[in-house]
C-alpha atoms as a PDB file:
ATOM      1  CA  UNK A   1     -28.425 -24.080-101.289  1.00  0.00           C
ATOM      2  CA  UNK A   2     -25.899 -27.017-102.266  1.00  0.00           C
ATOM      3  CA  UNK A   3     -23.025 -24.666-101.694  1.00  0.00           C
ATOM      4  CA  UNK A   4     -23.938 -23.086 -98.482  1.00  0.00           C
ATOM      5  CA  UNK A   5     -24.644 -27.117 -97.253  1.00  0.00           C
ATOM      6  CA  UNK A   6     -20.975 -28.019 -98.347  1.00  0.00           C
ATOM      7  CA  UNK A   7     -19.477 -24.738 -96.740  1.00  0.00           C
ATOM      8  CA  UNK A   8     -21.742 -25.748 -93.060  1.00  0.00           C
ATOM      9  CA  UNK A   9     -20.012 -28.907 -93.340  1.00  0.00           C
ATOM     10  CA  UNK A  10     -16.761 -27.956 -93.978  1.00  0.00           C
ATOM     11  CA  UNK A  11     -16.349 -25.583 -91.307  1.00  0.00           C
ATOM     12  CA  UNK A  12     -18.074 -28.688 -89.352  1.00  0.00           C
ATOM     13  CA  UNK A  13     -15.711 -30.829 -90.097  1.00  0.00           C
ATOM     14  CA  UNK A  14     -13.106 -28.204 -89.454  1.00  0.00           C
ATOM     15  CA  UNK A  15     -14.214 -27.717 -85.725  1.00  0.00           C
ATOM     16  CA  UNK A  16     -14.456 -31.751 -85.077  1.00  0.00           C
ATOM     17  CA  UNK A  17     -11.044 -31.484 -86.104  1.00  0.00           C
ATOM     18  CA  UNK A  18      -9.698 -28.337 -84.321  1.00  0.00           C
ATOM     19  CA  UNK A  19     -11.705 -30.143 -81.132  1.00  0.00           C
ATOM     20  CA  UNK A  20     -10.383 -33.542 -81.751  1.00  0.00           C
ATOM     21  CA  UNK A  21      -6.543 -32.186 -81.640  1.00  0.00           C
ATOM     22  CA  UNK A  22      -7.189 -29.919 -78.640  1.00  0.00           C
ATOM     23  CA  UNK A  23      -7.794 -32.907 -76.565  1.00  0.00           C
ATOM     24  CA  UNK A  24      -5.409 -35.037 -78.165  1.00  0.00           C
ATOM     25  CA  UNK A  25      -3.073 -32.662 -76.696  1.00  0.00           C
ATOM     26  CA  UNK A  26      -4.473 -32.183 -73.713  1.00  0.00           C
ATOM     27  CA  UNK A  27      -4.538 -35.685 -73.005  1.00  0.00           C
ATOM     28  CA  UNK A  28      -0.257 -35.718 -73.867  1.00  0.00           C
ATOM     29  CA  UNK A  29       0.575 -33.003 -71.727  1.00  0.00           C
ATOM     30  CA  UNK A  30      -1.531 -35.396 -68.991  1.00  0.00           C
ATOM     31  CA  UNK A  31       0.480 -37.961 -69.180  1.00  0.00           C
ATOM     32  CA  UNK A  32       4.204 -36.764 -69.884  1.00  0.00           C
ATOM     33  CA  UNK A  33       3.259 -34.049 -66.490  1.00  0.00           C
ATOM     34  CA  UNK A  34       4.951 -36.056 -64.542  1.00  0.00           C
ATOM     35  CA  UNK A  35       8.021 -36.303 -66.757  1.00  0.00           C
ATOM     36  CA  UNK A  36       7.966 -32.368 -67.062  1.00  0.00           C
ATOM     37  CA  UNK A  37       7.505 -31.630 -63.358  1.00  0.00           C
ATOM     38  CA  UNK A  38      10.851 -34.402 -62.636  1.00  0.00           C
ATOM     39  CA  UNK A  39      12.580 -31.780 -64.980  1.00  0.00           C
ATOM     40  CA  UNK A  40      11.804 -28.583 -63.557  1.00  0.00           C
ATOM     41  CA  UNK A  41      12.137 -30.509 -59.836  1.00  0.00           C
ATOM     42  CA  UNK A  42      15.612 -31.350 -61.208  1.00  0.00           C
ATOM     43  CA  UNK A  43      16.739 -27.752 -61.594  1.00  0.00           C
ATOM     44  CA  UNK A  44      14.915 -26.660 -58.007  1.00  0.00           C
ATOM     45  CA  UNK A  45      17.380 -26.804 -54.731  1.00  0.00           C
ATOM     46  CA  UNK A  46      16.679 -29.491 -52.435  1.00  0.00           C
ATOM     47  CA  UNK A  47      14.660 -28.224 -49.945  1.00  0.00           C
ATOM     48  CA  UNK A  48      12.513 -26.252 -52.929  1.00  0.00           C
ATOM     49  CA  UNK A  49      11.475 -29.637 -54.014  1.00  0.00           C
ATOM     50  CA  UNK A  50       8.783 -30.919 -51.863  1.00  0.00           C
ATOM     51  CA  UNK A  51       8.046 -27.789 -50.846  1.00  0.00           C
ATOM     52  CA  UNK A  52       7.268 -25.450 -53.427  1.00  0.00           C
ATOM     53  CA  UNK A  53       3.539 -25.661 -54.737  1.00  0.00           C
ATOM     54  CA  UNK A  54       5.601 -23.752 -58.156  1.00  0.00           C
ATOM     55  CA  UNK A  55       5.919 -25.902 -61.558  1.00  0.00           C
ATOM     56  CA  UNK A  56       8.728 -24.243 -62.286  1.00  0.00           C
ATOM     57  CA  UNK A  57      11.942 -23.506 -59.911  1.00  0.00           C
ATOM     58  CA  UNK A  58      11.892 -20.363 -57.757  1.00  0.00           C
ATOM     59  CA  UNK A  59      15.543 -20.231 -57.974  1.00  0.00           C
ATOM     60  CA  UNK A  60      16.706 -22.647 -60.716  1.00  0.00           C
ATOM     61  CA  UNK A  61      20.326 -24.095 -59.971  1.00  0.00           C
ATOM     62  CA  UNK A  62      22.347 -27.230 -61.143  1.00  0.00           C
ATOM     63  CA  UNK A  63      23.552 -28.458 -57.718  1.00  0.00           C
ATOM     64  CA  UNK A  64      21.196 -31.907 -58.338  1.00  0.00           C
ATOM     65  CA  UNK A  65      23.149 -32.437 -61.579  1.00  0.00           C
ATOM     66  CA  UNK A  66      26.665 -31.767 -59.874  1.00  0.00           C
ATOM     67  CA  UNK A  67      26.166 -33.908 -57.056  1.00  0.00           C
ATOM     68  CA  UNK A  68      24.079 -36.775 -59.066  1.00  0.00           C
ATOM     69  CA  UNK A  69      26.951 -36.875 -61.469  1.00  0.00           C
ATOM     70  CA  UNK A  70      29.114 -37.640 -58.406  1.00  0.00           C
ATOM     71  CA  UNK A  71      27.729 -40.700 -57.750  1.00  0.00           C
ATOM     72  CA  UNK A  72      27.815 -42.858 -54.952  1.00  0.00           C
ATOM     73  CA  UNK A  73      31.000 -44.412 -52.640  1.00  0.00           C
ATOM     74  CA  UNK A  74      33.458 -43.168 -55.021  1.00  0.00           C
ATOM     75  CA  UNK A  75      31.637 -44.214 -58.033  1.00  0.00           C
ATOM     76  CA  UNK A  76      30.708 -41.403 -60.460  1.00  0.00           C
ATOM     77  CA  UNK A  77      27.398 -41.806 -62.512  1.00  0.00           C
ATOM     78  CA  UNK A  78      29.512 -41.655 -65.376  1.00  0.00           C
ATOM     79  CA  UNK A  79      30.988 -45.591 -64.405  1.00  0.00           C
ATOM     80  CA  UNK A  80      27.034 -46.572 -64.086  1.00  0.00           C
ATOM     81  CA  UNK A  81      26.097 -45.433 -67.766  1.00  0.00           C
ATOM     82  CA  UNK A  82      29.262 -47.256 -68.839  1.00  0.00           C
ATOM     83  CA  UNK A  83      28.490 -50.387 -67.423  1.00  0.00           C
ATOM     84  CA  UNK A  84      24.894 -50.133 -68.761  1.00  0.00           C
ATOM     85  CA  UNK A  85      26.142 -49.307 -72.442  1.00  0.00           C
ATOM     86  CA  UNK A  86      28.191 -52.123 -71.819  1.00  0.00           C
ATOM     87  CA  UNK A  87      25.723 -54.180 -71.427  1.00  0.00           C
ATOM     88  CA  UNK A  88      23.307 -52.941 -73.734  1.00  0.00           C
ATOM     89  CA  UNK A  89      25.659 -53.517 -76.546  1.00  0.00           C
ATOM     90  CA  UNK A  90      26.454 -56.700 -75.792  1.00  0.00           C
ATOM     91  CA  UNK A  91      22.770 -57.821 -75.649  1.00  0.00           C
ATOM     92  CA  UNK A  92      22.021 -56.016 -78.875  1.00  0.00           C
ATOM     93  CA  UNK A  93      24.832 -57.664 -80.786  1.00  0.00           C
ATOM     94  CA  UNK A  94      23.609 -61.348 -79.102  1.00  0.00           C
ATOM     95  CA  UNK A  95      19.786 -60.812 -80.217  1.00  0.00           C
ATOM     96  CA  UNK A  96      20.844 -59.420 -83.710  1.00  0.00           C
ATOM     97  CA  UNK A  97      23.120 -62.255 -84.539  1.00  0.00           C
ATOM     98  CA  UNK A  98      21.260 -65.025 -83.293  1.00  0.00           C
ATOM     99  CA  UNK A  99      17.787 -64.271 -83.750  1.00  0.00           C
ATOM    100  CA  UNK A 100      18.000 -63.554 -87.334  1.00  0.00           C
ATOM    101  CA  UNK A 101      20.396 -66.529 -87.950  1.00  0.00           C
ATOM    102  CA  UNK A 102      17.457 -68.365 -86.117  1.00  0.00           C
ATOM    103  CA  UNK A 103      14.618 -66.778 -87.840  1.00  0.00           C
ATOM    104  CA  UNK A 104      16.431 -67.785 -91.091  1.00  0.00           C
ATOM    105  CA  UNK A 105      16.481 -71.161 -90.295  1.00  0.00           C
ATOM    106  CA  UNK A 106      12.716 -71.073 -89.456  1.00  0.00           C
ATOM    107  CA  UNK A 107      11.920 -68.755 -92.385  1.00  0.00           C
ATOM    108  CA  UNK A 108      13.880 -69.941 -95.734  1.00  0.00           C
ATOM    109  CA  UNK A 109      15.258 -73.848 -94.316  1.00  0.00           C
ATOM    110  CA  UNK A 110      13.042 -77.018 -94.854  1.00  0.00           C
ATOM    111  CA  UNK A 111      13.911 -79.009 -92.129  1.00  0.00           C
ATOM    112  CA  UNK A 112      12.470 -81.791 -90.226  1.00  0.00           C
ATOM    113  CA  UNK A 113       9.200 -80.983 -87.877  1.00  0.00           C
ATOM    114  CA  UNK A 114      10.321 -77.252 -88.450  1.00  0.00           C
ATOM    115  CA  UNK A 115       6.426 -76.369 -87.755  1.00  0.00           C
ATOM    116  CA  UNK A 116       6.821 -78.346 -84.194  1.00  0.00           C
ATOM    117  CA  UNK A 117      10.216 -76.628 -83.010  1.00  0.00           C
ATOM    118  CA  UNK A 118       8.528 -72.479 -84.250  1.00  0.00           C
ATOM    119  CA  UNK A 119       5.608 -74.092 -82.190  1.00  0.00           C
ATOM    120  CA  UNK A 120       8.080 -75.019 -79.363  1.00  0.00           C
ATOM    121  CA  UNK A 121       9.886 -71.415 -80.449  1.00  0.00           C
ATOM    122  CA  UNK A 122       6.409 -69.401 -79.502  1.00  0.00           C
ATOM    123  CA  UNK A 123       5.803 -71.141 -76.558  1.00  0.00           C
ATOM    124  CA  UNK A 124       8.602 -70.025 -74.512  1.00  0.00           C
ATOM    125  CA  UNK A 125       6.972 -66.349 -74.804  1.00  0.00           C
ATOM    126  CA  UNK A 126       4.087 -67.546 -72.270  1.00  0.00           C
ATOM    127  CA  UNK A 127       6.876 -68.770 -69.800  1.00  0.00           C
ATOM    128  CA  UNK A 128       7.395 -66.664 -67.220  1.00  0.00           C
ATOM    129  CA  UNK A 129      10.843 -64.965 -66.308  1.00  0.00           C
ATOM    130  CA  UNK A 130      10.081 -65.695 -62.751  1.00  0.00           C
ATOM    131  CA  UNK A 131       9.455 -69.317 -63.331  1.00  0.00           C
ATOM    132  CA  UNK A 132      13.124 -70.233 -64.490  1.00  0.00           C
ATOM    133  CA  UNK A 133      14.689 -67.417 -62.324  1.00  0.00           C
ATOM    134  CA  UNK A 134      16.023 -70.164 -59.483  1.00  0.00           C
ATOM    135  CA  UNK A 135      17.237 -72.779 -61.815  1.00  0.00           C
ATOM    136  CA  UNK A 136      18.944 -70.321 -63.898  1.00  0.00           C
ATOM    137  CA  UNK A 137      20.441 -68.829 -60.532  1.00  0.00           C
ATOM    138  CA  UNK A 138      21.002 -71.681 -59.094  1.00  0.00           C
ATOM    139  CA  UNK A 139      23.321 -73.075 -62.445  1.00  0.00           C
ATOM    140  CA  UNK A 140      25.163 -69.417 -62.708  1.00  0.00           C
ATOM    141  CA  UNK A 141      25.947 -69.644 -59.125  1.00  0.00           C
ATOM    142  CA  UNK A 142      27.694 -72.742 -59.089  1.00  0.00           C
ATOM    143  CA  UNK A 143      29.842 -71.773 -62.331  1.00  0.00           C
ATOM    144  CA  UNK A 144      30.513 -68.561 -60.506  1.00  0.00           C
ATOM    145  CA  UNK A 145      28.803 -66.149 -62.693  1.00  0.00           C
ATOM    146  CA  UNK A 146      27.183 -64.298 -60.237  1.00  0.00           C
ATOM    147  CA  UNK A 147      28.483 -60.558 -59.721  1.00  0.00           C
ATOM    148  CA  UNK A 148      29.220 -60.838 -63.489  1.00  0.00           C
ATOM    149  CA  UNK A 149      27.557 -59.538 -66.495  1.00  0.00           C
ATOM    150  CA  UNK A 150      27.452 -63.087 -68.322  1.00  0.00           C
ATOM    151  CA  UNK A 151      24.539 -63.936 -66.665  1.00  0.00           C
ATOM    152  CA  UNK A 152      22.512 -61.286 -68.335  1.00  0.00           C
ATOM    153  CA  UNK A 153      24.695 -61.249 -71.710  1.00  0.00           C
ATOM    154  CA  UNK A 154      25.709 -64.832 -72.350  1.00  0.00           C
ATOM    155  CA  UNK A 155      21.125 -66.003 -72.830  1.00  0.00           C
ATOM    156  CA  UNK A 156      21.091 -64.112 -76.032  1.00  0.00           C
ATOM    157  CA  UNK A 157      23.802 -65.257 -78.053  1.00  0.00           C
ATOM    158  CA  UNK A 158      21.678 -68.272 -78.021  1.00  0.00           C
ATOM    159  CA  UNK A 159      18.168 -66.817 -79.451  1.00  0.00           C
ATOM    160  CA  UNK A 160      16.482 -66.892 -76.300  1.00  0.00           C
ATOM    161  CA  UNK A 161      14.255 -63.467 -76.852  1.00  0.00           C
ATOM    162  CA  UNK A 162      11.265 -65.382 -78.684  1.00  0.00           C
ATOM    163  CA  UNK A 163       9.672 -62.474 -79.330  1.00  0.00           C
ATOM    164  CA  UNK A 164      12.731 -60.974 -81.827  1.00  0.00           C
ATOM    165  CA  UNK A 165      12.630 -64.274 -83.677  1.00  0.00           C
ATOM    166  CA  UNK A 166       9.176 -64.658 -84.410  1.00  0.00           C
ATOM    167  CA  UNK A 167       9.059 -61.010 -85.709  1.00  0.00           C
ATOM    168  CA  UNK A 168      12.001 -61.689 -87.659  1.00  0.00           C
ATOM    169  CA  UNK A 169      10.832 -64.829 -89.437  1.00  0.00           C
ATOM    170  CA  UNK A 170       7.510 -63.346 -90.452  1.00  0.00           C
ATOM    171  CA  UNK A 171       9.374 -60.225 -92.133  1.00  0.00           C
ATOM    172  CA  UNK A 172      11.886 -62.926 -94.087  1.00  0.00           C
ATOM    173  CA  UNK A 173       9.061 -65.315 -94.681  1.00  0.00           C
ATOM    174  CA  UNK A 174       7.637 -62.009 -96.527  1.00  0.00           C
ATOM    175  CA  UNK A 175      10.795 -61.561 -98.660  1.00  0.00           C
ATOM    176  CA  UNK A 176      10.284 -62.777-102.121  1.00  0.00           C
ATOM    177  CA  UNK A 177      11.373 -66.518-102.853  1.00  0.00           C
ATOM    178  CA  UNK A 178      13.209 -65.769-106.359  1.00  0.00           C
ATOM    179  CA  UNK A 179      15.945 -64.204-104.570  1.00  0.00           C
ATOM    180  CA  UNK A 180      16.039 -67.603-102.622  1.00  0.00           C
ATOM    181  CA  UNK A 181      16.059 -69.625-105.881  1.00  0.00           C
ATOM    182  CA  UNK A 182      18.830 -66.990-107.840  1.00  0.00           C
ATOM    183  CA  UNK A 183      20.704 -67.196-104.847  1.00  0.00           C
ATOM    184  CA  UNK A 184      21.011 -71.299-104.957  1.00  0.00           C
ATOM    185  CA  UNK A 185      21.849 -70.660-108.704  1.00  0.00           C
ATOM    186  CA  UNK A 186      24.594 -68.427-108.620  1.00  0.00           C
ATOM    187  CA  UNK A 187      26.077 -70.785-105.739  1.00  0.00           C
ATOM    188  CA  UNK A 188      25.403 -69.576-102.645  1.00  0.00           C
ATOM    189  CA  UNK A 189      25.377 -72.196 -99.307  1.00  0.00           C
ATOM    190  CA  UNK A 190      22.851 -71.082 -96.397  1.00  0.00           C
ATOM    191  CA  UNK A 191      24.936 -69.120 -94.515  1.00  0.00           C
ATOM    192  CA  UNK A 192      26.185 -66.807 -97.588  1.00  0.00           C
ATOM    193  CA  UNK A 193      22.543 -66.345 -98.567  1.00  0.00           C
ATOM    194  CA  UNK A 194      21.805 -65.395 -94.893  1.00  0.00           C
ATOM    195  CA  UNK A 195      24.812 -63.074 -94.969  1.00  0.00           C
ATOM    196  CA  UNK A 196      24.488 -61.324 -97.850  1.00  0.00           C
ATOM    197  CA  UNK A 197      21.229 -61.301 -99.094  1.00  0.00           C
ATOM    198  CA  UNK A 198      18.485 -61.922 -95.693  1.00  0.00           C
ATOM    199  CA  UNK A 199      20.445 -59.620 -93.658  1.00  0.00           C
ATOM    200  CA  UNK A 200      20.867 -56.601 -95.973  1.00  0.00           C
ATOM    201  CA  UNK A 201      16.808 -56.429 -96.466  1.00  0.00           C
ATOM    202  CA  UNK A 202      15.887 -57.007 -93.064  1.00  0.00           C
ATOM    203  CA  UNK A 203      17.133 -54.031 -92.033  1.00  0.00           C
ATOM    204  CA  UNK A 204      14.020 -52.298 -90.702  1.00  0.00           C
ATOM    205  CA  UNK A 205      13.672 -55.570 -88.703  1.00  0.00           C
ATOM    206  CA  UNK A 206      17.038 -55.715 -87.366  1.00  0.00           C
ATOM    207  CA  UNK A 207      17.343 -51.810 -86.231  1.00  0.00           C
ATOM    208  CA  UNK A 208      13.637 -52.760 -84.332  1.00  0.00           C
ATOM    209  CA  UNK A 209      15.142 -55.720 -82.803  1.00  0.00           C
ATOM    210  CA  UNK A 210      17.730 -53.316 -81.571  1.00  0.00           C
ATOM    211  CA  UNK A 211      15.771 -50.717 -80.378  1.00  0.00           C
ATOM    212  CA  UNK A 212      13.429 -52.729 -78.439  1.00  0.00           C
ATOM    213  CA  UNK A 213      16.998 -54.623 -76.937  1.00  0.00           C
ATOM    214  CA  UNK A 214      18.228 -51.086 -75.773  1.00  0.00           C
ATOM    215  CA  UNK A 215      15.265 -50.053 -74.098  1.00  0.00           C
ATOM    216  CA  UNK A 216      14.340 -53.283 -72.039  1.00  0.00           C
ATOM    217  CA  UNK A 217      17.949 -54.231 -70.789  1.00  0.00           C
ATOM    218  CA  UNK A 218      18.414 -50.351 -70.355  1.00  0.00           C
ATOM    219  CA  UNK A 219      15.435 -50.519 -68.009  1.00  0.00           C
ATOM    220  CA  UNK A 220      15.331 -53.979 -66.894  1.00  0.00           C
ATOM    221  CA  UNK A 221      15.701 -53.746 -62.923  1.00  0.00           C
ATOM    222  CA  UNK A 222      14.731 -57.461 -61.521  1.00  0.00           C
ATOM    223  CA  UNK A 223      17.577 -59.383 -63.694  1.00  0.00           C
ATOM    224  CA  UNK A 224      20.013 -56.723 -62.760  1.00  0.00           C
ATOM    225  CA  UNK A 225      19.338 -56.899 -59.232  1.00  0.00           C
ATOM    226  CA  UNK A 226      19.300 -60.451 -58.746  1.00  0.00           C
ATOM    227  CA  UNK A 227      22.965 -60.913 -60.392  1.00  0.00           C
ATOM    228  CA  UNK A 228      24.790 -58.166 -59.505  1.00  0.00           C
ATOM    229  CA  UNK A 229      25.555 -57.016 -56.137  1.00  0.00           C
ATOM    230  CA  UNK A 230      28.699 -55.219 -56.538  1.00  0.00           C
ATOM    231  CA  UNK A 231      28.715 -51.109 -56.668  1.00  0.00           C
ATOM    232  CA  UNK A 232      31.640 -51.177 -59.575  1.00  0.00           C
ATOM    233  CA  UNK A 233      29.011 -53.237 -61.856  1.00  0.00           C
ATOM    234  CA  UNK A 234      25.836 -51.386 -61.266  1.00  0.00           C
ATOM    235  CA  UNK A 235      23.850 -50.479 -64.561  1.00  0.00           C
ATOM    236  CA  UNK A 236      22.143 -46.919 -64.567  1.00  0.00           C
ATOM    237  CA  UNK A 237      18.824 -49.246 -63.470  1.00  0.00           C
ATOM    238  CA  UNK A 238      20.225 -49.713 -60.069  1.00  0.00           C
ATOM    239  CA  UNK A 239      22.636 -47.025 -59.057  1.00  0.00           C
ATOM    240  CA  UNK A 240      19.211 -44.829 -59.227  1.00  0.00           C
ATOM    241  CA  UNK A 241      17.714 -46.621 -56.689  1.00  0.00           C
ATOM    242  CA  UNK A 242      20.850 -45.887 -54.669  1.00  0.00           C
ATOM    243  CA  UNK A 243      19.517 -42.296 -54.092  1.00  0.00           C
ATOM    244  CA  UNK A 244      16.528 -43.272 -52.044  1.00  0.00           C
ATOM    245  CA  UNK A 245      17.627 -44.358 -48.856  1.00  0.00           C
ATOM    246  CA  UNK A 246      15.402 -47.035 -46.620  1.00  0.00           C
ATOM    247  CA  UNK A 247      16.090 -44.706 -43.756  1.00  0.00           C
ATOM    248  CA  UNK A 248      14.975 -41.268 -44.988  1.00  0.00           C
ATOM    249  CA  UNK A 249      18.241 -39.823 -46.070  1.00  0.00           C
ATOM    250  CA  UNK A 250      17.014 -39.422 -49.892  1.00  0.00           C
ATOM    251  CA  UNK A 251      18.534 -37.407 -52.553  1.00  0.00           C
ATOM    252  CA  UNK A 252      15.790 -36.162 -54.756  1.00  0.00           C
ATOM    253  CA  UNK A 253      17.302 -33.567 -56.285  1.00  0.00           C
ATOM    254  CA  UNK A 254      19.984 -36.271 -57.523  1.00  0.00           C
ATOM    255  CA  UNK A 255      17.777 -39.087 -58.374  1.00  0.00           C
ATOM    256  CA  UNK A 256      15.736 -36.836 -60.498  1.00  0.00           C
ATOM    257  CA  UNK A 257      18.786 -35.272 -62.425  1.00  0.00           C
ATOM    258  CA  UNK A 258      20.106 -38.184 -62.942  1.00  0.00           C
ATOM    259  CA  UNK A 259      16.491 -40.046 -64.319  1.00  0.00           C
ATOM    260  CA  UNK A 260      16.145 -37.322 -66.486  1.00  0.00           C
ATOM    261  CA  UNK A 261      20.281 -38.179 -67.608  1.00  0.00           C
ATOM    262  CA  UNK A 262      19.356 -41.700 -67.931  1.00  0.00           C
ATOM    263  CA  UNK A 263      16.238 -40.817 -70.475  1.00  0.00           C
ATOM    264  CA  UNK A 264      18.367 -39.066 -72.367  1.00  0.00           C
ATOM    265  CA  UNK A 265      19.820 -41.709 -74.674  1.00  0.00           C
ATOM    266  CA  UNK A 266      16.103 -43.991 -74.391  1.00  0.00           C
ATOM    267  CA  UNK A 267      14.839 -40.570 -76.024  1.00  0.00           C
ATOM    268  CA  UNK A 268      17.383 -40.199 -78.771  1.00  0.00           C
ATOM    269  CA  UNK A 269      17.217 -44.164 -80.007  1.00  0.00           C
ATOM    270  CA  UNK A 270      13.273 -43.872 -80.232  1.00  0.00           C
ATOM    271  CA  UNK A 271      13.104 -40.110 -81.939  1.00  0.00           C
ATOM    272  CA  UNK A 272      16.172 -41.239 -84.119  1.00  0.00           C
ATOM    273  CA  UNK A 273      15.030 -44.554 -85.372  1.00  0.00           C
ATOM    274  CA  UNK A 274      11.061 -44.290 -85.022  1.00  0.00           C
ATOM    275  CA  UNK A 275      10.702 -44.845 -88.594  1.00  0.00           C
ATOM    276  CA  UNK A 276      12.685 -48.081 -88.808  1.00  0.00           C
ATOM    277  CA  UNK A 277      10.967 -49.660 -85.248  1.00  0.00           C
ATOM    278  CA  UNK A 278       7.614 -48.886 -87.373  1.00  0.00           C
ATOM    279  CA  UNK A 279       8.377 -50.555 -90.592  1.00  0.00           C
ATOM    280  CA  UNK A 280      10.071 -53.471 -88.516  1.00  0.00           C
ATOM    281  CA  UNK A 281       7.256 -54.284 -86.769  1.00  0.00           C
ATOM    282  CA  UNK A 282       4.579 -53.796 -89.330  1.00  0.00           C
ATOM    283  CA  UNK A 283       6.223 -54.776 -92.696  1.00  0.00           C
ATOM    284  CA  UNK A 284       6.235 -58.405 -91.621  1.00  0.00           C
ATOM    285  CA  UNK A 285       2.901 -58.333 -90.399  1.00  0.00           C
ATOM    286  CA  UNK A 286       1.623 -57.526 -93.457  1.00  0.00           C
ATOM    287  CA  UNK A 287       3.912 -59.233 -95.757  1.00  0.00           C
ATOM    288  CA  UNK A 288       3.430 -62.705 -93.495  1.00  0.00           C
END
């Protein structure tokens, strides 16, 4: 009787979970759809697109891809994603430096009302982007940094992404403090400590600080727009938006191929590195 109770609730158990996955999956292929029908639509001819009640092409053909790739008034897409990786590397170099040397300062330096400036520090996460957008334009205007990249580089080589430094001083804050103390022994100053001791074991927190860098300034639009108005420095964000014309004349065919180009390196960063943005963001959760 015992054993034919444990076997009912095995195979139970084994149905919840065969259930529970079925519409886990379900629910996945729900929501990346859209993503998968942008593929297929990228491979259809352009009058197949809107068209066609078919998921997949009728006559599959890279014509979207060849004349994406061209680009737009002599510009190939090819300048775009160079200007955005451009970009992107700058602002990942600026956060990296800065916001650990920052968080260092917050996490392993006694210094005067220390408490009052993190306090200060936080704050600036509930201040809207909008809400300092004039100012700021108004000051890079009149140095005549507009149509320029420095406006959107230049911020974070001064630890202005809150967010990066708070996570960063919680995951040093969880480091032990006899490295700290061996450290002062053997003769280190504060910057030698930082350099070769913080930095080396806040990897995981570093490679997330880079990750999440890549993906918003790869997608950031509103910044982008506002500064540049050139063609030659368009990131990926806004030559896409090139394809869809006010006036009906839109390329769907090429805005789709070249969406699904512009995923392409979001995709490899977060499958590559999804281990390290896990442990970066927990680890000093639980250690602080």
């Amino acid at each position: 009787m015992q054993k034919t109770a444990s076997i009912t609730i095995r195979r139970k158990f084994r149905v919840g979970n065969l259930v529970f996955h079925v519409l886990v999956i379900a629910f996945a292929l729900f929501m990346i759809y859209p993503l998968l029908w942008m593929l297929t639509s990228s491979f259809k001819p352009g009058t197949e697109i809107f068209k066609s009640a078919s998921f997949l092409p009728e006559t599959w053909t890279l014509e979207s891809y060849t004349y994406g790739w061209e680009g737009i008034s002599g510009y190939s897409f090819g300048v775009f994603l160079g200007n955005s990786l451009f970009v992107v590397a700058l602002v990942m170099v600026g956060n990296v430096f800065t916001c650990s040397l920052t968080a260092f300062a917050f996490a392993k330096i006694r210094f005067p009302l220390s408490s009052f400036w993190f306090a200060i520090m936080l704050g600036t996460l509930m201040l809207p982007f909008h809400a300092r957008l004039i100012p700021q334009y108004i000051i890079y205007n009149d140095l005549g940094w507009v149509n320029t990249y420095i406006p959107l580089v230049l911020p974070k080589f001064f630890a202005t992404e809150g967010f990066f430094v708070f996570m960063m001083t919680q995951y040093m804050r969880g480091l032990p403090r006899e490295m700290d103390e061996a450290s002062r022994i053997d003769g280190c100053g504060f910057f030698m400590h930082y350099w070769r001791i913080i930095l080396p074991l806040t990897v995981p927190s570093i490679i997330t600080t880079c990750i999440f860098s890549f993906i918003w300034t790869w997608n950031d639009f509103f910044s982008q727009m506002i500064y540049l108005s050139k063609i030659e420095t368009y990131t990926v964000a806004l030559a896409l938006r090139q394809y869809v014309d006010a006036m009906g004349n839109s390329y769907w065919g090429a805005l789709f191929a070249m969406s699904i180009v512009s995923l392409m390196p979001l995709l490899f960063i977060f499958i590559g590195f999804q281990r390290f943005l896990m442990d970066g963001v927990t680890m000093g959760s639980i250690k602080g």
